[in-house]
Protein backbone atom coordinates (compact mmCIF):
# COMPACT_ATOMS: atom_id res chain seq x y z
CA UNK A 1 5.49 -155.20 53.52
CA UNK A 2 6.67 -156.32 57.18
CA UNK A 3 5.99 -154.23 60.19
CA UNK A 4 7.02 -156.46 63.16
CA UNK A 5 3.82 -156.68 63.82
CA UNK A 6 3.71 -159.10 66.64
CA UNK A 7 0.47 -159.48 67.25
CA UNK A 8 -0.97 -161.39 64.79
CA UNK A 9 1.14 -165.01 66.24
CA UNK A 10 -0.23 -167.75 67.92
CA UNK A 11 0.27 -167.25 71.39
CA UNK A 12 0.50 -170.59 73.35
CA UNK A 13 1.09 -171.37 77.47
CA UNK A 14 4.07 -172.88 79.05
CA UNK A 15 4.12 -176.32 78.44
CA UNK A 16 1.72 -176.77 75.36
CA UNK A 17 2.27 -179.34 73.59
CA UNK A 18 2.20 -179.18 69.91
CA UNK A 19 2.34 -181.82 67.75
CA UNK A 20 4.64 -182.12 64.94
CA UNK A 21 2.88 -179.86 61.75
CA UNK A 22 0.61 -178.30 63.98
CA UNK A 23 -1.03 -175.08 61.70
CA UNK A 24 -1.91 -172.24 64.44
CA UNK A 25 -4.59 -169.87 62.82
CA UNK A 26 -3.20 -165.94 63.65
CA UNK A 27 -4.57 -164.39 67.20
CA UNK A 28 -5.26 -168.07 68.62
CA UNK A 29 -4.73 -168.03 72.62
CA UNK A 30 -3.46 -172.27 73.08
CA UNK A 31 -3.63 -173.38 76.59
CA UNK A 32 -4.57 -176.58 78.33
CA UNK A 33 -3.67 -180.27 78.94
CA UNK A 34 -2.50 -183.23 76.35
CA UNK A 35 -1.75 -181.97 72.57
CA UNK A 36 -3.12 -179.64 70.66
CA UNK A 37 -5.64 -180.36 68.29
CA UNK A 38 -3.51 -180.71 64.63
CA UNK A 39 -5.22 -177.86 62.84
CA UNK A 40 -6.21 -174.63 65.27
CA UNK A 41 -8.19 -171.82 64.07
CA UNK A 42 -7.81 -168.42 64.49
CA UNK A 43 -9.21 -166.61 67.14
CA UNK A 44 -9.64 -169.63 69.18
CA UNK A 45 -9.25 -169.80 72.59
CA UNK A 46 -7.86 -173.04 73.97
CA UNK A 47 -7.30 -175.76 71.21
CA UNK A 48 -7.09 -178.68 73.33
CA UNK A 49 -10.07 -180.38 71.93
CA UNK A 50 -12.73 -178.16 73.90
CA UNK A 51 -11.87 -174.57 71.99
CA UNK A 52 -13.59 -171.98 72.31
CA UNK A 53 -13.89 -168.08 70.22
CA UNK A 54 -11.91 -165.03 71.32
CA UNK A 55 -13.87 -162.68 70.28
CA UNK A 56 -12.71 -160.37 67.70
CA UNK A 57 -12.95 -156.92 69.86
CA UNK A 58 -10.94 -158.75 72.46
CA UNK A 59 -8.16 -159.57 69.64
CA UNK A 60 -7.74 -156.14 68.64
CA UNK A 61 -7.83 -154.38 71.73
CA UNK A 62 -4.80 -156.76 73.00
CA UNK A 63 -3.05 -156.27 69.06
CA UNK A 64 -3.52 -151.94 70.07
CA UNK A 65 -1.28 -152.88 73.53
CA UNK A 66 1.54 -155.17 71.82
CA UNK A 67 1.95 -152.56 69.34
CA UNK A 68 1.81 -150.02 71.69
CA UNK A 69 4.68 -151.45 73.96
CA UNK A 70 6.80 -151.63 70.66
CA UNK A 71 5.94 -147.80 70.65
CA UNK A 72 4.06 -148.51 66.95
CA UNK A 73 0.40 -147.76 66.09
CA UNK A 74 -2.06 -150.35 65.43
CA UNK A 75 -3.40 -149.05 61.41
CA UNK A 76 -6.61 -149.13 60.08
CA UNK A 77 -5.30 -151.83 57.35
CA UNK A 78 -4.39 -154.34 60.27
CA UNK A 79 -7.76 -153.61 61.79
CA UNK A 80 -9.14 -154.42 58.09
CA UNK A 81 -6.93 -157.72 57.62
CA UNK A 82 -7.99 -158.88 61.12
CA UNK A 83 -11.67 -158.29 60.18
CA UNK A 84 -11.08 -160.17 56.83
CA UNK A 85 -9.63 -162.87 58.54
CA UNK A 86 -12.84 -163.43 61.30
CA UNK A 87 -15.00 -162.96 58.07
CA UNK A 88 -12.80 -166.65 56.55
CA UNK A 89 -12.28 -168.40 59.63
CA UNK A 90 -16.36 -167.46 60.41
CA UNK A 91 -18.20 -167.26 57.78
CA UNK A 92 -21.92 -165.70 58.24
């Protein structure tokens, strides 16, 4: 089912360049000079060759104020999916 949630995106900068095909991994902050790299993670922070994490805490506590400015509550199943998707993209 769809929510609107609209904080699981990619969120890039003005004037990021993407290639064509780029994949953006969900909660990924893109910023800097020249293209992005083809293929960027989520929960990275940058993606202009020198990327680096954003953390996990960080990426929920901004997904609770999106969803509270669309008056909507973050759930505990979001929380969970965000979780599962730190546990893929970083494996222990």
């Amino acid at each position: 089912y769809w929510r609107d949630w609209s904080s699981d995106v990619c969120s890039s900068d003005l004037n990021t360049m993407f290639g064509t095909g780029t994949v953006c991994g969900t909660h990924a902050n893109v910023f800097g000079a020249g293209y992005t790299t083809p293929e960027i993670p989520s929960f990275a922070w940058g993606a202009t060759g020198d990327s680096r994490v954003y953390p996990l805490k960080k990426a929920v506590a901004v997904a609770r104020t999106v969803m509270h400015r669309r008056n909507k509550e973050l759930l505990d199943e979001e929380i969970l999916l965000m979780n599962e998707e730190w546990s893929r993209t970083f494996p222990s």
